[in-house]
Protein backbone atom coordinates (compact mmCIF):
# COMPACT_ATOMS: atom_id res chain seq x y z
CA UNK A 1 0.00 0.00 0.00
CA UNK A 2 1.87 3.73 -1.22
CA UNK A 3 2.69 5.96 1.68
CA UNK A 4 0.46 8.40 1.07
CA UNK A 5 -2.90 6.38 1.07
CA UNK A 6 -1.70 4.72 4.31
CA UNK A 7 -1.48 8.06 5.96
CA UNK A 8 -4.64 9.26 4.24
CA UNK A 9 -6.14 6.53 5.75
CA UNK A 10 -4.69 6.55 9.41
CA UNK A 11 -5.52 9.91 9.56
CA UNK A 12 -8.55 10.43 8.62
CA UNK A 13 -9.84 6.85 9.89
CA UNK A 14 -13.23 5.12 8.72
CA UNK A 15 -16.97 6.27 9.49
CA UNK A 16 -19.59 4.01 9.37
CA UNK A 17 -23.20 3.55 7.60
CA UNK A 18 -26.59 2.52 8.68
CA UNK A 19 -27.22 -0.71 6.47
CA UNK A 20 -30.49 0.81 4.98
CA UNK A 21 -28.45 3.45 3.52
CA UNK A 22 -26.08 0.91 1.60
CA UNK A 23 -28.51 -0.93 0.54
CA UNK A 24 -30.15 2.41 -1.60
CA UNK A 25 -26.54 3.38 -3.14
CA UNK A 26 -25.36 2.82 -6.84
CA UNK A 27 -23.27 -0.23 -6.51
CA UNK A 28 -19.78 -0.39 -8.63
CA UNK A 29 -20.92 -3.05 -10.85
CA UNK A 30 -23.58 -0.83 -12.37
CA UNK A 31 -20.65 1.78 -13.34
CA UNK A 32 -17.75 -1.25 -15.29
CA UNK A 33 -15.21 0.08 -17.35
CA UNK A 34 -14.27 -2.17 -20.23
CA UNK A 35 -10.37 -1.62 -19.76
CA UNK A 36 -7.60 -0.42 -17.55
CA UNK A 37 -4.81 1.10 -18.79
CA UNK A 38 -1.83 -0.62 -18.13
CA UNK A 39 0.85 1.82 -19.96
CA UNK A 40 3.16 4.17 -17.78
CA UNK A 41 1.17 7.32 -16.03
CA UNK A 42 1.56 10.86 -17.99
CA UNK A 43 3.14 13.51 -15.69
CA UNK A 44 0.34 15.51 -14.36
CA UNK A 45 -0.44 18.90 -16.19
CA UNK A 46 0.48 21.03 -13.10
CA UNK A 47 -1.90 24.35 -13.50
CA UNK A 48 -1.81 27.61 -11.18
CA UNK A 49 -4.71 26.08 -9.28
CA UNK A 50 -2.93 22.66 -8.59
CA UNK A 51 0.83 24.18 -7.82
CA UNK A 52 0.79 24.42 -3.89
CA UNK A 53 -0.36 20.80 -4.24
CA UNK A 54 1.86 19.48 -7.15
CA UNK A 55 4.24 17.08 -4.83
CA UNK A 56 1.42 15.12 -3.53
CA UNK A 57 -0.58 15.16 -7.31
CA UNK A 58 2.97 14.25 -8.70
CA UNK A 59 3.51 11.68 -5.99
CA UNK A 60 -0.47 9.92 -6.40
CA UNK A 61 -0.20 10.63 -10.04
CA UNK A 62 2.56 8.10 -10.66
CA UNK A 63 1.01 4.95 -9.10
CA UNK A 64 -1.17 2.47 -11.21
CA UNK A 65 -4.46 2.86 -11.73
CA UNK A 66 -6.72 3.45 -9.11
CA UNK A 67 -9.98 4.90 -10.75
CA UNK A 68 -12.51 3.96 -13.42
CA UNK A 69 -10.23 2.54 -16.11
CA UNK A 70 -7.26 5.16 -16.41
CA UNK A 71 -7.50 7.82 -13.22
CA UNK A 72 -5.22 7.95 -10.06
CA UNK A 73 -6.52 9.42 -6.87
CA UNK A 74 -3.67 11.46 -5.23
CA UNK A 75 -5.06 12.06 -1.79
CA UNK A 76 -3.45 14.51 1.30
CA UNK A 77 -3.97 15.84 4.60
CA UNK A 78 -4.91 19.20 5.39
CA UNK A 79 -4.85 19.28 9.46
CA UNK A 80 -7.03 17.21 11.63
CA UNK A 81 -9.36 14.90 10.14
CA UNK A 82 -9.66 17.12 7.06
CA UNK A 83 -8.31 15.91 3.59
CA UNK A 84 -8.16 16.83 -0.09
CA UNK A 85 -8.04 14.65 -3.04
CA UNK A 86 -7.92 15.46 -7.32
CA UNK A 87 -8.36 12.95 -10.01
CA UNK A 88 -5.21 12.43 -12.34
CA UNK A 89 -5.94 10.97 -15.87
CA UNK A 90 -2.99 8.47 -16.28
CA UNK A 91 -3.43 9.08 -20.25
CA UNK A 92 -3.54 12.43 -20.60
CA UNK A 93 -2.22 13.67 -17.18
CA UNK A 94 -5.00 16.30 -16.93
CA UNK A 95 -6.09 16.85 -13.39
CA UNK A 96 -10.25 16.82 -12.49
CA UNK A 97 -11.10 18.65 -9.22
CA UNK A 98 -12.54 16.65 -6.77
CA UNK A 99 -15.37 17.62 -3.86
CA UNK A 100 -13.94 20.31 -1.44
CA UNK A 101 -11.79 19.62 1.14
CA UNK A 102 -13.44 17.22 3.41
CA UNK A 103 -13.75 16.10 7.55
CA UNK A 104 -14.50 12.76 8.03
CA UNK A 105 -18.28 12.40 10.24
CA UNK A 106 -18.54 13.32 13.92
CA UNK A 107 -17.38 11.03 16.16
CA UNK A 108 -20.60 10.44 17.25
CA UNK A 109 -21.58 8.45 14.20
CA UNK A 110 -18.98 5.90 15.28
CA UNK A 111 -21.48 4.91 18.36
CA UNK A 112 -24.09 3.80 15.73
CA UNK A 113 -23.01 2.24 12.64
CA UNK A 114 -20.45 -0.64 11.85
CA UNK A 115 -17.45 1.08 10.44
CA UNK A 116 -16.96 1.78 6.13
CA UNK A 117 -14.21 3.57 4.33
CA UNK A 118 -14.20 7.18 3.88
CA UNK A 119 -13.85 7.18 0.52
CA UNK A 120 -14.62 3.71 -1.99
CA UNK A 121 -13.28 3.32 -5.34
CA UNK A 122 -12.16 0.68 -7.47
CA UNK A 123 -10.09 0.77 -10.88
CA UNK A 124 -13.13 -1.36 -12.73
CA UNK A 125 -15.33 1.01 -11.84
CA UNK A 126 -16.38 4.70 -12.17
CA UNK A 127 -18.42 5.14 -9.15
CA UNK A 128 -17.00 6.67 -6.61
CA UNK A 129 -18.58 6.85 -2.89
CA UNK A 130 -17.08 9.51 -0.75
CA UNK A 131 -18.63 9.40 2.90
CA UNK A 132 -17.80 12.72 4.96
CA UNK A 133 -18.61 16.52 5.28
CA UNK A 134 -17.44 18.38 2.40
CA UNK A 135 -15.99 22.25 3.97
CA UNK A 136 -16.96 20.42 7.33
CA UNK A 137 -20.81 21.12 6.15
CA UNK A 138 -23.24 18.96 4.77
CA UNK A 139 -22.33 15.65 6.57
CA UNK A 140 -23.63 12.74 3.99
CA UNK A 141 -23.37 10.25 1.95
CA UNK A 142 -22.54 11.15 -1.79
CA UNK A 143 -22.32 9.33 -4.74
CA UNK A 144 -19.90 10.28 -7.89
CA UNK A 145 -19.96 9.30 -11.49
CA UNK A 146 -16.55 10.05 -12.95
CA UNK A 147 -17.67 11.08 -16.95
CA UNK A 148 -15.29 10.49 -19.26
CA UNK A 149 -13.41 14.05 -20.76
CA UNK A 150 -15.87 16.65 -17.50
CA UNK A 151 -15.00 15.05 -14.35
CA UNK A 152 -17.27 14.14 -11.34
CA UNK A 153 -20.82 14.03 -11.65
CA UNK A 154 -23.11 13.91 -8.61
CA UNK A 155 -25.65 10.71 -8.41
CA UNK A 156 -26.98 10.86 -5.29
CA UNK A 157 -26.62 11.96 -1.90
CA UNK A 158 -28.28 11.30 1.49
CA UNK A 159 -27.81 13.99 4.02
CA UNK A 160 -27.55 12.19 7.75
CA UNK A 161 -29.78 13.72 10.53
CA UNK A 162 -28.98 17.03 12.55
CA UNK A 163 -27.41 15.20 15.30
CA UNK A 164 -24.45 14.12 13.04
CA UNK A 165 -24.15 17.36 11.21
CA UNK A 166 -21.12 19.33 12.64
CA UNK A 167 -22.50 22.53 14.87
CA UNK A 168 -21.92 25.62 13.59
């Protein structure tokens, strides 16, 4: 497992999700990619937006495959619980901007529900189900599309209950 997703993970841990809730989400089979690219990764195209990040893109950006057929996920911390992730085509190298930077849930949420990752993706696939509070607001569950040549495209997203939204 890269460095980087290790500590992505160990520092932002898992949250968890009421069973109902799966069961109503897109599930990756209904989102298959035919291939995966197997070819080296093209250095990411490094913009003005992108450059106080372009170490970690760089970094994520040269491992295989992660994401629907030909993306990489390069994932990093930005204090406390709070992370930040783009989407690196490995053919092209252009970079697709993800959700804002997240929180993981309340702590509270842990107390209820068997744990689930913070973020699921898989290379076959081009769902992607992020789990968290976007700008620490809107604590959910949200489900991606990743369309081929735009980027992310909402499916769905549940809102949880005012008890495990973050106060303001």
């Amino acid at each position: 497992m890269p460095t980087l997703l290790m500590f992505f993970l160990l520092s932002l841990g898992q949250i968890s999700l009421p069973p109902q809730a799966e069961s109503l989400r897109p599930q990756f089979s209904d989102y298959k990619v035919k291939d995966i690219y197997r070819g080296s990764p093209a250095s990411p195209i490094i913009t003005k937006e992108w450059r106080s990040y372009r170490t970690r893109i760089r970094r994520g950006a040269a491992h295989d495959v992660e994401f629907a057929g030909h993306y990489t996920i390069p994932r990093w911390g930005c204090g406390t619980g709070c992370g930040a992730f783009v989407i690196v085509d490995s053919i092209s190298g252009r970079i697709y901007a993800s959700v804002p930077a997240f929180s993981a849930l309340p702590i509270r949420w842990f107390d209820n529900y068997p744990p689930v990752e913070l973020m699921e993706f898989h290379p076959d696939s081009r769902l992607l189900k992020f789990n968290g509070c976007p700008n620490e607001t809107n604590c959910g569950l949200y489900d991606y599309e990743m369309i081929e040549g735009r980027g992310l495209k909402l499916l769905r997203k549940e809102p949880l209950p005012a008890e495990f939204q973050f106060n303001p």
